[in-house]
PDB file of N, CA and C in Angstrom:
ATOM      1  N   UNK A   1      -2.054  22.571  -4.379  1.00  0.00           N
ATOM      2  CA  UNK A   1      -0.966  22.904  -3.494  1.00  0.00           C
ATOM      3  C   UNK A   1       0.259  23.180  -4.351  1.00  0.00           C
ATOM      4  N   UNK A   2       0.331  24.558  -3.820  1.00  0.00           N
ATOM      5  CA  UNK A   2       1.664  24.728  -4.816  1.00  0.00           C
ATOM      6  C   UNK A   2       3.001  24.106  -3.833  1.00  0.00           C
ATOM      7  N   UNK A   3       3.744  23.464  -4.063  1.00  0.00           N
ATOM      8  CA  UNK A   3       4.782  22.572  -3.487  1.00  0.00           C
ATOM      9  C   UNK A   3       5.727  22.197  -4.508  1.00  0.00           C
ATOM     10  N   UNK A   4       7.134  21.991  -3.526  1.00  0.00           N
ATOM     11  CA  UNK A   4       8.160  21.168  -4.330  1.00  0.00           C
ATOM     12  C   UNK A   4       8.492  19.702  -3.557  1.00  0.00           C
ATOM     13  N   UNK A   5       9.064  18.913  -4.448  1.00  0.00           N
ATOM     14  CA  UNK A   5       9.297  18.066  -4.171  1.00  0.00           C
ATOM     15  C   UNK A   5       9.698  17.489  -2.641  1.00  0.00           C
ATOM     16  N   UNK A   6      10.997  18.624  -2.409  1.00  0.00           N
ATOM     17  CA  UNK A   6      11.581  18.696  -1.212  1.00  0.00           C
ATOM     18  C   UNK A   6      10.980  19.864  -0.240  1.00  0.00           C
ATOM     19  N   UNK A   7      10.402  20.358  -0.545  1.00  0.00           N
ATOM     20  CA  UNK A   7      10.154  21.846   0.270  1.00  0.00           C
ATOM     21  C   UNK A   7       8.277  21.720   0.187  1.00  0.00           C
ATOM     22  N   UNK A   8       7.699  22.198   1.209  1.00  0.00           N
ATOM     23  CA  UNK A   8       6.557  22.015   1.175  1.00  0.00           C
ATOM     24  C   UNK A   8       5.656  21.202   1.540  1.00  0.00           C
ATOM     25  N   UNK A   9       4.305  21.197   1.415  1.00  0.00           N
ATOM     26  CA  UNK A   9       3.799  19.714   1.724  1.00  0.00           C
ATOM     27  C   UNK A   9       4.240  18.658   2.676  1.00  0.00           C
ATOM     28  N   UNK A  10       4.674  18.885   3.961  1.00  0.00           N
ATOM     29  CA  UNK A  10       4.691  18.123   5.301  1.00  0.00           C
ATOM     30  C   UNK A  10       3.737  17.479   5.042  1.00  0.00           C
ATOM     31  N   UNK A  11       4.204  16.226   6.053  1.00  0.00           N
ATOM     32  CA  UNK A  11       3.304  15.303   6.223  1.00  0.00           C
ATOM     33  C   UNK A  11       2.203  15.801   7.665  1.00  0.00           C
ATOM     34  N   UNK A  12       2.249  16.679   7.897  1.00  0.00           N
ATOM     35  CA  UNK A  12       1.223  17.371   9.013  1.00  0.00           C
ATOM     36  C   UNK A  12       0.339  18.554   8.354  1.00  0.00           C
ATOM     37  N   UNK A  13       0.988  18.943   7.142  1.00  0.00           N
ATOM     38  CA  UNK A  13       0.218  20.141   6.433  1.00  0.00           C
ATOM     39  C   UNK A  13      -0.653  19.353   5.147  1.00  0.00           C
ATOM     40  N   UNK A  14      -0.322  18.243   4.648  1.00  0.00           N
ATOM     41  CA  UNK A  14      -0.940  17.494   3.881  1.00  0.00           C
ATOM     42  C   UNK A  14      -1.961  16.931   4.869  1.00  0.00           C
ATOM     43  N   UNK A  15      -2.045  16.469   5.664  1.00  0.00           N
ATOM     44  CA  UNK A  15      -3.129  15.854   6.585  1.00  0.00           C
ATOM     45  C   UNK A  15      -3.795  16.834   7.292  1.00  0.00           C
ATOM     46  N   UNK A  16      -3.565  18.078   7.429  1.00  0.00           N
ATOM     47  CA  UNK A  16      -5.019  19.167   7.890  1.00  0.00           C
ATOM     48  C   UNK A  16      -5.890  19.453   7.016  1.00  0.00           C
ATOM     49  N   UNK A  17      -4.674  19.476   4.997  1.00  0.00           N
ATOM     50  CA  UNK A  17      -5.874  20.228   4.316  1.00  0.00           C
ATOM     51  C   UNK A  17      -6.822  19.376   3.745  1.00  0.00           C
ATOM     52  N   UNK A  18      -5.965  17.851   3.211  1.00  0.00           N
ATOM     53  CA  UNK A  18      -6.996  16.510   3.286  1.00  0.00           C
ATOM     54  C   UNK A  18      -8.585  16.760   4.492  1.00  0.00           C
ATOM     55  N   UNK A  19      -7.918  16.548   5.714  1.00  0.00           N
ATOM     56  CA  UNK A  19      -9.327  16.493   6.586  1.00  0.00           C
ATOM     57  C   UNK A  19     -10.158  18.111   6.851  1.00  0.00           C
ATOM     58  N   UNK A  20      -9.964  19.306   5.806  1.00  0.00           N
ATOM     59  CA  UNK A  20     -10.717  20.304   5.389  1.00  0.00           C
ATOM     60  C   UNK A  20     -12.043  19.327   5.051  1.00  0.00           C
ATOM     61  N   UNK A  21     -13.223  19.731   5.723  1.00  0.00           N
ATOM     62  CA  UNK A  21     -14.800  19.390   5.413  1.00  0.00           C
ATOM     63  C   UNK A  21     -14.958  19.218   4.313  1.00  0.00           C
ATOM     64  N   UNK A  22     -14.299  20.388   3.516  1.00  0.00           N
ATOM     65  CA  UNK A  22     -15.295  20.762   2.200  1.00  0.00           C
ATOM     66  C   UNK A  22     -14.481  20.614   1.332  1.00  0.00           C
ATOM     67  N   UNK A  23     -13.201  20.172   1.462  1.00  0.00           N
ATOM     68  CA  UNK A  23     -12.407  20.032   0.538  1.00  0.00           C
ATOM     69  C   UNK A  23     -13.129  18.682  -0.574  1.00  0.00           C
ATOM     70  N   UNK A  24     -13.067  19.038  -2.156  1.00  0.00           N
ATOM     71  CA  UNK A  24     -13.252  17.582  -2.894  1.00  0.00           C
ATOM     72  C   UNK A  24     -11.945  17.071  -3.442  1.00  0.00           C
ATOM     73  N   UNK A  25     -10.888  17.861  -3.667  1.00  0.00           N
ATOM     74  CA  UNK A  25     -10.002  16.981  -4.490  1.00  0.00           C
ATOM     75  C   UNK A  25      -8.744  18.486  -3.983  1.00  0.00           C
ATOM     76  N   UNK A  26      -7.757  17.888  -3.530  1.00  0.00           N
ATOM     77  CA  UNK A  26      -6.056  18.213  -3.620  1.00  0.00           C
ATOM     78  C   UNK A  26      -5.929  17.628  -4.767  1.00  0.00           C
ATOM     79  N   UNK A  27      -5.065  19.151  -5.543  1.00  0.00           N
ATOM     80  CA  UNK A  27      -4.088  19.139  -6.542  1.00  0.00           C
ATOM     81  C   UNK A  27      -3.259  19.199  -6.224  1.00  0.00           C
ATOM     82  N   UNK A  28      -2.160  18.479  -6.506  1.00  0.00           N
ATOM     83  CA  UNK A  28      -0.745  19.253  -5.723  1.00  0.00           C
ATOM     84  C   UNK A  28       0.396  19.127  -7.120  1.00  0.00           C
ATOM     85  N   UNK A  29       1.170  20.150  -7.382  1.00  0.00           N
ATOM     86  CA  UNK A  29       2.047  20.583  -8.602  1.00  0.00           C
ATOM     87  C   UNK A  29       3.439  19.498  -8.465  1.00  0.00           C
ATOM     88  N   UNK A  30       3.770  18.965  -6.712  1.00  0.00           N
ATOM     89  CA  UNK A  30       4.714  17.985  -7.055  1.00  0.00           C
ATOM     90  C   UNK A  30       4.197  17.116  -6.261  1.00  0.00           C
ATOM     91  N   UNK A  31       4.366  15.908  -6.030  1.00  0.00           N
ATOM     92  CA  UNK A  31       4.185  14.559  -5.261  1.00  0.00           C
ATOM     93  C   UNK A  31       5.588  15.338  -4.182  1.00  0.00           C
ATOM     94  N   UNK A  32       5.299  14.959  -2.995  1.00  0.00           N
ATOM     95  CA  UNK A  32       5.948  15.107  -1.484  1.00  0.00           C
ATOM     96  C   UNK A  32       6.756  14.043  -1.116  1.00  0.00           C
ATOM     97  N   UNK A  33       7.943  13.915  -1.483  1.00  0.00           N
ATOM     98  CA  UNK A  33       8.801  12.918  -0.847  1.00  0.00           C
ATOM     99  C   UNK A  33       9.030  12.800   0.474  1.00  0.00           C
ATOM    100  N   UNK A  34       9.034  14.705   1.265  1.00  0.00           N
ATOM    101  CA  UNK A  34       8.815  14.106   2.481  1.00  0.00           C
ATOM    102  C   UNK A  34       7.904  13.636   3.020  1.00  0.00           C
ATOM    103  N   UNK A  35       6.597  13.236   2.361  1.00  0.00           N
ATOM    104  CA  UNK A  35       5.233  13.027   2.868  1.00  0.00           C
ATOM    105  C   UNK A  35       5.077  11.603   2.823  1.00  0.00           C
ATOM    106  N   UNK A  36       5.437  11.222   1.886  1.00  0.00           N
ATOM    107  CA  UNK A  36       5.520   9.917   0.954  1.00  0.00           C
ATOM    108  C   UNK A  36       4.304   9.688   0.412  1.00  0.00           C
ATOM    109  N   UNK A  37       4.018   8.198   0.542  1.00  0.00           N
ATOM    110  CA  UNK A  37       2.509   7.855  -0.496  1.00  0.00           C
ATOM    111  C   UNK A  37       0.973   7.747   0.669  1.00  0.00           C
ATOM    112  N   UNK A  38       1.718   7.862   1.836  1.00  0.00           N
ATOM    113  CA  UNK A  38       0.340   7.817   3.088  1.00  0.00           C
ATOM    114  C   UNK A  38       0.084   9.455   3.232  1.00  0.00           C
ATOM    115  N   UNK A  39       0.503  10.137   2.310  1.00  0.00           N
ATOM    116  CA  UNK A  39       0.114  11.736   2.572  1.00  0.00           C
ATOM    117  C   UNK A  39      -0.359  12.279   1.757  1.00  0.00           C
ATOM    118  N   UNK A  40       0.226  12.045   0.182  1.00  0.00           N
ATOM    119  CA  UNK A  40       0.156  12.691  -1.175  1.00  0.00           C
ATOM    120  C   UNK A  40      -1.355  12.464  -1.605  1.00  0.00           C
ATOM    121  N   UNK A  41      -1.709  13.155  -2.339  1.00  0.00           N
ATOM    122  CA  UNK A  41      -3.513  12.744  -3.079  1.00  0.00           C
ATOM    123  C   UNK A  41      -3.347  12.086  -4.181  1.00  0.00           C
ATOM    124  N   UNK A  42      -3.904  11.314  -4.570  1.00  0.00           N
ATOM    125  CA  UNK A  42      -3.960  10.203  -5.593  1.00  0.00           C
ATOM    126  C   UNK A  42      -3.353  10.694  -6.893  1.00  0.00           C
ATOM    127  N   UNK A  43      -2.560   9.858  -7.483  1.00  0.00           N
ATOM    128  CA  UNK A  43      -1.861  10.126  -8.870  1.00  0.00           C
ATOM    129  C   UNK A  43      -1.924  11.100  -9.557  1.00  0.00           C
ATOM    130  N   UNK A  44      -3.455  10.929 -10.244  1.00  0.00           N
ATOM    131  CA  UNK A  44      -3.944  11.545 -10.987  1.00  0.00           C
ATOM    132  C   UNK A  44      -3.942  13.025 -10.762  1.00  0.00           C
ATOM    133  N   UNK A  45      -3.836  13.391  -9.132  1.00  0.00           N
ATOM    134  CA  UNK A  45      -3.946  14.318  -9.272  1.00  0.00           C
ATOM    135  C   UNK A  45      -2.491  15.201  -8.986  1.00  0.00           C
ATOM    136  N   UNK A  46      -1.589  14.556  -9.055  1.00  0.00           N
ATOM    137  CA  UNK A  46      -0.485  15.473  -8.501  1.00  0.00           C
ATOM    138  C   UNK A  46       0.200  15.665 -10.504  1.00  0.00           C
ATOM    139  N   UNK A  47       0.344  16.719 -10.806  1.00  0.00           N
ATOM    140  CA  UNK A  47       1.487  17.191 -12.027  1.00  0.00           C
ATOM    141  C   UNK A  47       2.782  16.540 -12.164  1.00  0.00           C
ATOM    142  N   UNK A  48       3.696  16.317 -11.296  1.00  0.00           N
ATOM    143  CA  UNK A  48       4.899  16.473 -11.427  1.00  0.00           C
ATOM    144  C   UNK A  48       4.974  15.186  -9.951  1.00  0.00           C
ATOM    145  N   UNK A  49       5.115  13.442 -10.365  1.00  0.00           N
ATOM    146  CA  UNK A  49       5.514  12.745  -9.577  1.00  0.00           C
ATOM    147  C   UNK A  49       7.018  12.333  -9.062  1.00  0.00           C
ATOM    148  N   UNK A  50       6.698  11.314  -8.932  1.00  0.00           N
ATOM    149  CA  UNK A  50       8.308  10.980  -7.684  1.00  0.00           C
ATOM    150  C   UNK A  50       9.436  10.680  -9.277  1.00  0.00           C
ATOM    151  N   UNK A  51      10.478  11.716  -8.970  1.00  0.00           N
ATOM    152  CA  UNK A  51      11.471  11.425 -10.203  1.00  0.00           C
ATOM    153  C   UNK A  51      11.931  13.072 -10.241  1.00  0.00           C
ATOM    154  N   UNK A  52      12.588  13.288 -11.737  1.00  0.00           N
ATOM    155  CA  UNK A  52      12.975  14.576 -12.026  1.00  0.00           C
ATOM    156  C   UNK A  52      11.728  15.399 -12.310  1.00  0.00           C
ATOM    157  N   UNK A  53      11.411  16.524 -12.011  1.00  0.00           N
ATOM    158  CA  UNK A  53      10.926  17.606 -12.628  1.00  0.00           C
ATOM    159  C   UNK A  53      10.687  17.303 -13.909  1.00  0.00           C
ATOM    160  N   UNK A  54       9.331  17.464 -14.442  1.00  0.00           N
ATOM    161  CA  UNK A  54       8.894  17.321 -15.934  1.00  0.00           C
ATOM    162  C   UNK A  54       8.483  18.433 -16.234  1.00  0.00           C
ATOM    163  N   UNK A  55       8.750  19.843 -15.542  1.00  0.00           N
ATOM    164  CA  UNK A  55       7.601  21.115 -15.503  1.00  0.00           C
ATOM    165  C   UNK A  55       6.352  20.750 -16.998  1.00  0.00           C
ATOM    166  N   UNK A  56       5.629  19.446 -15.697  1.00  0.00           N
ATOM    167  CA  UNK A  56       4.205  19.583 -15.987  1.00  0.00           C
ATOM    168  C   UNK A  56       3.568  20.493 -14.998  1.00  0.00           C
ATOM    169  N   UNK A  57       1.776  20.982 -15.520  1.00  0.00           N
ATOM    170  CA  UNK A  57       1.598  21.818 -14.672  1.00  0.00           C
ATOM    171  C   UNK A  57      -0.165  21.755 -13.956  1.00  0.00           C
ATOM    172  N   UNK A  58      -0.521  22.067 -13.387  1.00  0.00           N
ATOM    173  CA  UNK A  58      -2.146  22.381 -12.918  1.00  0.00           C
ATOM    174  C   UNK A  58      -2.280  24.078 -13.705  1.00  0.00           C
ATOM    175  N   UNK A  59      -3.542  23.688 -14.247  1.00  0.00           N
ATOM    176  CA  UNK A  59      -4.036  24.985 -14.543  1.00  0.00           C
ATOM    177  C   UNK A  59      -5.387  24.830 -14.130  1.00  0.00           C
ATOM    178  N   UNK A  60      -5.960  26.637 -13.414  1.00  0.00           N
ATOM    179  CA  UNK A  60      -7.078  26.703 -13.083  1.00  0.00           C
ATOM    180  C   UNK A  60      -7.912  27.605 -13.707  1.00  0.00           C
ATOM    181  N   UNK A  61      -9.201  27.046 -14.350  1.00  0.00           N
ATOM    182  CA  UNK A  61      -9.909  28.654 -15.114  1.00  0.00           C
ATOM    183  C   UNK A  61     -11.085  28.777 -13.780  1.00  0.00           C
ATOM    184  N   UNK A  62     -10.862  30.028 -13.966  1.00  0.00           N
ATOM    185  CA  UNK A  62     -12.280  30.320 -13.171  1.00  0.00           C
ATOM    186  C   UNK A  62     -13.172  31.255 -14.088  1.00  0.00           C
ATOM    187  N   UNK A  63     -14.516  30.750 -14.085  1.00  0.00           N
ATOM    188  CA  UNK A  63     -15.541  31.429 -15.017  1.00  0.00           C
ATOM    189  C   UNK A  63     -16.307  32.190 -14.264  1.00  0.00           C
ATOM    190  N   UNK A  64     -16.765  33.040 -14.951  1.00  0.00           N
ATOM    191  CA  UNK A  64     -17.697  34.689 -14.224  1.00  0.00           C
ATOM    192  C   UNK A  64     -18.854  33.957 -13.584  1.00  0.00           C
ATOM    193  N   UNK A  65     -19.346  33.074 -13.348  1.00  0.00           N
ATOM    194  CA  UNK A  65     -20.278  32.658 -12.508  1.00  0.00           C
ATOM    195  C   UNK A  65     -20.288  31.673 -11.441  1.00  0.00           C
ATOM    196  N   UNK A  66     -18.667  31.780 -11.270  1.00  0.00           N
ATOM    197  CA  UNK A  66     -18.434  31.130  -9.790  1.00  0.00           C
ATOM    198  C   UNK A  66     -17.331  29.673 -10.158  1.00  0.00           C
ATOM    199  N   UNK A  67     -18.043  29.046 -10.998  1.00  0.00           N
ATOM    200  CA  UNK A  67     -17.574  27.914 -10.960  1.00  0.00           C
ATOM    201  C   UNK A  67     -16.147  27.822 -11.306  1.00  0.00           C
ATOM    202  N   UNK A  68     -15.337  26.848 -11.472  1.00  0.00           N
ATOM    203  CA  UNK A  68     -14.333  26.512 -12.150  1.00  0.00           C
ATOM    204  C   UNK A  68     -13.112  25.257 -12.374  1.00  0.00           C
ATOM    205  N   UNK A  69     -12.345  24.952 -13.138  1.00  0.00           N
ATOM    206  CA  UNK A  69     -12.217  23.490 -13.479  1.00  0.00           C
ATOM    207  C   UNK A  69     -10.573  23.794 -13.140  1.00  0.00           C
ATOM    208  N   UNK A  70      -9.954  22.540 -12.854  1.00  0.00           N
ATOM    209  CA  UNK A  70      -8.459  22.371 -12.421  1.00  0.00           C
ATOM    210  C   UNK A  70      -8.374  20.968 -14.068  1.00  0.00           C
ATOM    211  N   UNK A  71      -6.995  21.184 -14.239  1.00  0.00           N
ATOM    212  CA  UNK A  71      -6.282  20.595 -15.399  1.00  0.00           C
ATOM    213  C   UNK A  71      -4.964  20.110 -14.859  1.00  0.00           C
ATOM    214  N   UNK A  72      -4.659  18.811 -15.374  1.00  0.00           N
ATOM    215  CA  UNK A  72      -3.294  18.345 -14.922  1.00  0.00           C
ATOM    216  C   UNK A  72      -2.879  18.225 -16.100  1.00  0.00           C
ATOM    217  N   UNK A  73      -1.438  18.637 -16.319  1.00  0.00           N
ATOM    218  CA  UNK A  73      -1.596  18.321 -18.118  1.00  0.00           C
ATOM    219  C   UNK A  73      -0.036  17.154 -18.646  1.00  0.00           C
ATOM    220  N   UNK A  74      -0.105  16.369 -17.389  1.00  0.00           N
ATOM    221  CA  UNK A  74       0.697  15.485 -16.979  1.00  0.00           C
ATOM    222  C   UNK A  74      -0.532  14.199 -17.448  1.00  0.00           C
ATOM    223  N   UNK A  75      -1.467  13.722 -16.307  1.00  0.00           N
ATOM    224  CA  UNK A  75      -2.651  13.244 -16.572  1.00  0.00           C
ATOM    225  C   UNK A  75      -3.513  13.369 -17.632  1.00  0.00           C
ATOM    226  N   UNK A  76      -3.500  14.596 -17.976  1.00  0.00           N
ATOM    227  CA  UNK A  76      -4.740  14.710 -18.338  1.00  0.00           C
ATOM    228  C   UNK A  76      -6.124  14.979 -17.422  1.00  0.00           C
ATOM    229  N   UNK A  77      -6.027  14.684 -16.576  1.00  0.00           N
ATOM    230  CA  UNK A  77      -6.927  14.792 -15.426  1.00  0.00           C
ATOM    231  C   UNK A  77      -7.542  16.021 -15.621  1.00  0.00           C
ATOM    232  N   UNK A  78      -8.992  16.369 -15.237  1.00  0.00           N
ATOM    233  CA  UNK A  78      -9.570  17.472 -15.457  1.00  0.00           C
ATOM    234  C   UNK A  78     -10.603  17.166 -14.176  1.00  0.00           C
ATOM    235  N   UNK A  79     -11.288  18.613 -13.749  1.00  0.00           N
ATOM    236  CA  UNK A  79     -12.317  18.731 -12.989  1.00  0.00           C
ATOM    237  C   UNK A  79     -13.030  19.704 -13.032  1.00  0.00           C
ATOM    238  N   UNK A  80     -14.519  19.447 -13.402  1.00  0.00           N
ATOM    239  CA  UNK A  80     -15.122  21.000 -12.543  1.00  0.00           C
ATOM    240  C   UNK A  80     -15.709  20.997 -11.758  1.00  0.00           C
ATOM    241  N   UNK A  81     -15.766  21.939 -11.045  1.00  0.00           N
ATOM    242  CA  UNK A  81     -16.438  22.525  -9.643  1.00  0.00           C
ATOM    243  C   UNK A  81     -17.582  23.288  -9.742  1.00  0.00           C
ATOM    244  N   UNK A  82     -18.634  23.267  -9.445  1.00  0.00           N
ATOM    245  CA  UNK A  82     -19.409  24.284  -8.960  1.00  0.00           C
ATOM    246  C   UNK A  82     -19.617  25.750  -8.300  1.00  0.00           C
ATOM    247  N   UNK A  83     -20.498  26.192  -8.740  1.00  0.00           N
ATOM    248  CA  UNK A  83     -20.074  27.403  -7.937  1.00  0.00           C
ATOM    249  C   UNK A  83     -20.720  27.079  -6.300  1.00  0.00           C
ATOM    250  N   UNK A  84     -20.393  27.732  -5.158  1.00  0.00           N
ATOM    251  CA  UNK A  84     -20.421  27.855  -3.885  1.00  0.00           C
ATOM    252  C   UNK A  84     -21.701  28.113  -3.692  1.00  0.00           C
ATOM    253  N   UNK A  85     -21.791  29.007  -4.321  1.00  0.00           N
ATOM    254  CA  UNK A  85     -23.736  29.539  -3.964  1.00  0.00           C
ATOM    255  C   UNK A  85     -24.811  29.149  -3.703  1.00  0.00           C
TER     256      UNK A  85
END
């Protein structure tokens, strides 16, 4: 989720894409103050938490056969995904 701190990420738009079926993991680029901590996705995965701007960032590769991995480079946090197919 691309989001700012203040702008973005409701606490009603954080709770539709959470209860997405198929969703495995929200990234989100800032932690949601208006959301607070009953909305946001776990630590690890947000870049840029509650405080000043660190322009940390999520990066996503996607590889020619579908799959592809998300990077927090705040965390460290990494993931890959599968392809859909």
């Amino acid at each position: 989720m691309d989001n700012g701190a203040t702008k973005g990420g409701s606490p009603s738009a954080l709770d539709i894409i959470q209860s997405s079926p198929n969703l495995q993991t929200l990234w989100q680029l800032h932690f949601s103050e208006e959301a607070g901590p009953a909305h946001n996705t776990g630590a690890e995965f947000i870049a840029n938490p509650v405080g000043p701007d660190a322009a940390n960032y999520l990066k996503l590769t996607a590889n020619p056969g579908g799959t592809f991995a998300t990077f927090n480079s705040r965390s460290k946090q990494s993931k890959q995904y599968p392809s859909a197919r």
